[in-house]
Structures are given as structure tokens and as C-alpha cells.
N, C-alpha and C. Protein backbone atom coordinates (compact mmCIF):
# COMPACT_ATOMS: atom_id res chain seq x y z
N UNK A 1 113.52 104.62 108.52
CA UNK A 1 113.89 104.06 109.81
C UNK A 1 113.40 102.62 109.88
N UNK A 2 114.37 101.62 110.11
CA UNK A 2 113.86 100.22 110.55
C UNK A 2 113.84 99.45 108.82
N UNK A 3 114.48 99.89 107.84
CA UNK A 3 114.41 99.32 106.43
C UNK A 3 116.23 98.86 106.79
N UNK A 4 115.35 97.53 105.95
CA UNK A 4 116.84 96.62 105.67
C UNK A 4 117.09 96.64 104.14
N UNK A 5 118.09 97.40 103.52
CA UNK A 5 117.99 97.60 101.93
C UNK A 5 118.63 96.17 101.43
N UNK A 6 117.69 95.74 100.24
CA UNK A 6 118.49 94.73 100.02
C UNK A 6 119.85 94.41 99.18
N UNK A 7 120.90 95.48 99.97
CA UNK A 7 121.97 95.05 99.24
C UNK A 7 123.17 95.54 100.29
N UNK A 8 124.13 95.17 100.35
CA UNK A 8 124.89 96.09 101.29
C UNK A 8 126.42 96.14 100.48
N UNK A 9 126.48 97.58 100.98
CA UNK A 9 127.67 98.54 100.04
C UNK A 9 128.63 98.57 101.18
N UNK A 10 128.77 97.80 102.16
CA UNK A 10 129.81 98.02 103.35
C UNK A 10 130.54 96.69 103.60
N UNK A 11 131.67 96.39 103.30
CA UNK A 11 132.45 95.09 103.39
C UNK A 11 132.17 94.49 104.77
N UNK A 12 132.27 95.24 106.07
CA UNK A 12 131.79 94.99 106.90
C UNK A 12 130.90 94.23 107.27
N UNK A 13 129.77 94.31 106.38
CA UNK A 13 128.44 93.96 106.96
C UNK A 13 128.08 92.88 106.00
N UNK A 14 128.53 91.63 105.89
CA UNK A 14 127.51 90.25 104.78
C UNK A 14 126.66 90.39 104.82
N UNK A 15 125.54 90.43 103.78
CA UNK A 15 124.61 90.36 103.77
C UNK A 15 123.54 88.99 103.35
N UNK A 16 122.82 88.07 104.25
CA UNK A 16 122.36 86.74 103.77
C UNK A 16 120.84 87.11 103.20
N UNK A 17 120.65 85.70 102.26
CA UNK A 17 119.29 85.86 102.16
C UNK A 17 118.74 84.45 102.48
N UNK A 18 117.65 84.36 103.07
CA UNK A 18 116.95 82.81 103.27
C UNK A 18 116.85 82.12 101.99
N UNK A 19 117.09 80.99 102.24
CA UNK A 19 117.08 80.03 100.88
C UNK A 19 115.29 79.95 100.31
N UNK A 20 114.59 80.45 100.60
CA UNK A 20 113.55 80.12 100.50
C UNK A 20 112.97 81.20 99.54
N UNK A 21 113.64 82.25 99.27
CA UNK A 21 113.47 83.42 98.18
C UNK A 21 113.90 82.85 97.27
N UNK A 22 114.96 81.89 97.19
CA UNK A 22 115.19 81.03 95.81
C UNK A 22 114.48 80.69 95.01
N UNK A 23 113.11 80.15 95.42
CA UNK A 23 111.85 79.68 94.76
C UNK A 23 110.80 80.76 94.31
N UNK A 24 111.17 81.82 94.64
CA UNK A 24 110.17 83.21 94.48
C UNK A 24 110.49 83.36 92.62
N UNK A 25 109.57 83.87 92.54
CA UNK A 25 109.72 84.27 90.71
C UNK A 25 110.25 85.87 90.77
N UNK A 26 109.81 86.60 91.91
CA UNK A 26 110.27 87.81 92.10
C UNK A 26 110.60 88.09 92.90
N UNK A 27 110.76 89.02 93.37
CA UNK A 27 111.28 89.85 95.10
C UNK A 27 111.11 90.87 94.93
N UNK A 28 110.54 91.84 96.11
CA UNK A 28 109.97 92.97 96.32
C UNK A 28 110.96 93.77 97.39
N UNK A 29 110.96 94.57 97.14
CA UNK A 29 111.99 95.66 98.42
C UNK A 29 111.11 96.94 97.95
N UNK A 30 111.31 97.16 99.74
CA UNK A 30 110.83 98.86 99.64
C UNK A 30 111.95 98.99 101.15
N UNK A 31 112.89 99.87 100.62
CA UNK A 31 113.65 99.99 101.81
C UNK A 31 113.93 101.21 101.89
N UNK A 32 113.18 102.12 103.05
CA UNK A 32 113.88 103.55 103.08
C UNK A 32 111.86 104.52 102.52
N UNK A 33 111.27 103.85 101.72
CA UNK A 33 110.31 104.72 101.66
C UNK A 33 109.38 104.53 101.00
N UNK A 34 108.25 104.41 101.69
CA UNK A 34 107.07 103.29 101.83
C UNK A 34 106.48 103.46 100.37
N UNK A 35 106.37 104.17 99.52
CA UNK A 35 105.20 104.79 98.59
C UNK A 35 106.06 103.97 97.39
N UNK A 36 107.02 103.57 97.64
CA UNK A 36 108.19 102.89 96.35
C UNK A 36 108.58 101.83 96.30
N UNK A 37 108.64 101.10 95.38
CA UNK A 37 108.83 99.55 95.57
C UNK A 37 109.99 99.09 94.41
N UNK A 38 111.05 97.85 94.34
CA UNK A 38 111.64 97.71 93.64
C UNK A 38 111.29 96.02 93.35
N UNK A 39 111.14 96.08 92.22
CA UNK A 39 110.37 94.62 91.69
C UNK A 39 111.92 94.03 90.99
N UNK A 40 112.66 92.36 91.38
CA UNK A 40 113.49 91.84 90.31
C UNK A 40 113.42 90.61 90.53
N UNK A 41 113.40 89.81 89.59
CA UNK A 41 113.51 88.71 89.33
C UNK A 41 114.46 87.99 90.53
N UNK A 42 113.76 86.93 90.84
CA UNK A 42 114.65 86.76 91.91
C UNK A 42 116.44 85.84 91.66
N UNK A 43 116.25 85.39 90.58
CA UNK A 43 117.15 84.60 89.40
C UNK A 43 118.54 86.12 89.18
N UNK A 44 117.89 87.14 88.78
CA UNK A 44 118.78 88.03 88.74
C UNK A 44 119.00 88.71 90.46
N UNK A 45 118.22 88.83 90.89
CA UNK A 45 118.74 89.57 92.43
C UNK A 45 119.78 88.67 93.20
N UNK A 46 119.88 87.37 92.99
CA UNK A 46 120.62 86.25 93.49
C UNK A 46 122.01 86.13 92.22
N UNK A 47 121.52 86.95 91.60
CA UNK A 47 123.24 86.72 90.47
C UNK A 47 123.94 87.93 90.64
N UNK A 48 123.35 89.02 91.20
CA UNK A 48 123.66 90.24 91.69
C UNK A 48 124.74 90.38 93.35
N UNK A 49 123.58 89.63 94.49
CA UNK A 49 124.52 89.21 95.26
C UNK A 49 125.25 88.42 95.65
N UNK A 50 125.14 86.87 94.87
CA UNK A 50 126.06 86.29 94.52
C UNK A 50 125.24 84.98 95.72
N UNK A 51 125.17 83.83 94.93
CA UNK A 51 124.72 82.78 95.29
C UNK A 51 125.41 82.30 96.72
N UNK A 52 126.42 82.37 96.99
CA UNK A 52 127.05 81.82 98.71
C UNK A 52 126.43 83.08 99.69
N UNK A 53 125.61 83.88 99.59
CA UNK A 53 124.90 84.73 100.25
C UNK A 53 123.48 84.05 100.61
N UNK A 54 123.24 82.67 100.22
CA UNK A 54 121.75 82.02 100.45
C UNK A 54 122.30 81.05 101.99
N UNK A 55 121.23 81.60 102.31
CA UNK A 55 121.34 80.72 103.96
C UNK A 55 120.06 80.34 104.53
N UNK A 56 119.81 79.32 105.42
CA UNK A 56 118.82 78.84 105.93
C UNK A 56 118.75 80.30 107.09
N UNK A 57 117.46 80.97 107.13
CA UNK A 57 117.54 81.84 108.22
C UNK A 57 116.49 81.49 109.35
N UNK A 58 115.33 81.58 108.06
CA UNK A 58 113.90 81.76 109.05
C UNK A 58 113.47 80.06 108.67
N UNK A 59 112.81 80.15 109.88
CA UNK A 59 112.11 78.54 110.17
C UNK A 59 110.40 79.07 109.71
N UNK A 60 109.91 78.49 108.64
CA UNK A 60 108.46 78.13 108.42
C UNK A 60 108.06 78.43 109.74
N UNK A 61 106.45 78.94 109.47
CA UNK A 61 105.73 78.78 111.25
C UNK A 61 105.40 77.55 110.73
N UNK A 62 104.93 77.51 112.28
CA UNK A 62 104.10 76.21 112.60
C UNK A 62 102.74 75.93 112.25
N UNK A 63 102.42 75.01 111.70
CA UNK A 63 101.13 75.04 111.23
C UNK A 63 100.17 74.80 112.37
């Protein structure tokens, strides 16, 4: 309940990612059940959903 999986299987629904995971060496998802985690490169998770899926979302806090 309340997991955003990172991928979506429904044409319906685009799925974005913040441009700012671009710079990550990895990416972490646990979506659906806490004790499990999925570790990928973030180079391949972004060739997976396809690069025009990167969007400015979240604003940095404020320092």
C-alpha cells in the first residue's frame, strides 16, 4: 500500500523520473514489500525506461 513501482505496465499512466537520478550510480526500489529491495544501475534503469521519461520534478530543499 502507498508503493510507487518503478516501472509502469499501463499505457495510460507515463511514468517520469527527476533528472536528478541521472547522476546516481544506482537506484534503489522497494515497491510493494519492505524486507526486498531492487538494486540497478541507474545508466541501465534509464535505458530501460527510456530517456524522454527524465523530468525536472522535485525542487532541492532549501538550505
Amino acid at each position: 500500500m502507498g508503493a510507487v513501482p518503478p516501472f509502469s505496465f499501463n499505457d495510460e499512466l507515463t511514468l517520469y523520473v527527476d533528472k536528478r537520478l541521472t547522476g546516481a550510480g544506482r537506484v534503489f526500489f522497494n515497491a510493494g514489500e519492505l524486507v526486498r529491495s531492487l538494486s540497478l544501475a541507474a545508466d541501465d534503469y534509464f535505458s530501460v525506461i527510456g530517456h524522454d521519461r527524465i523530468a525536472d520534478i522535485a525542487v532541492p530543499p532549501a538550505a
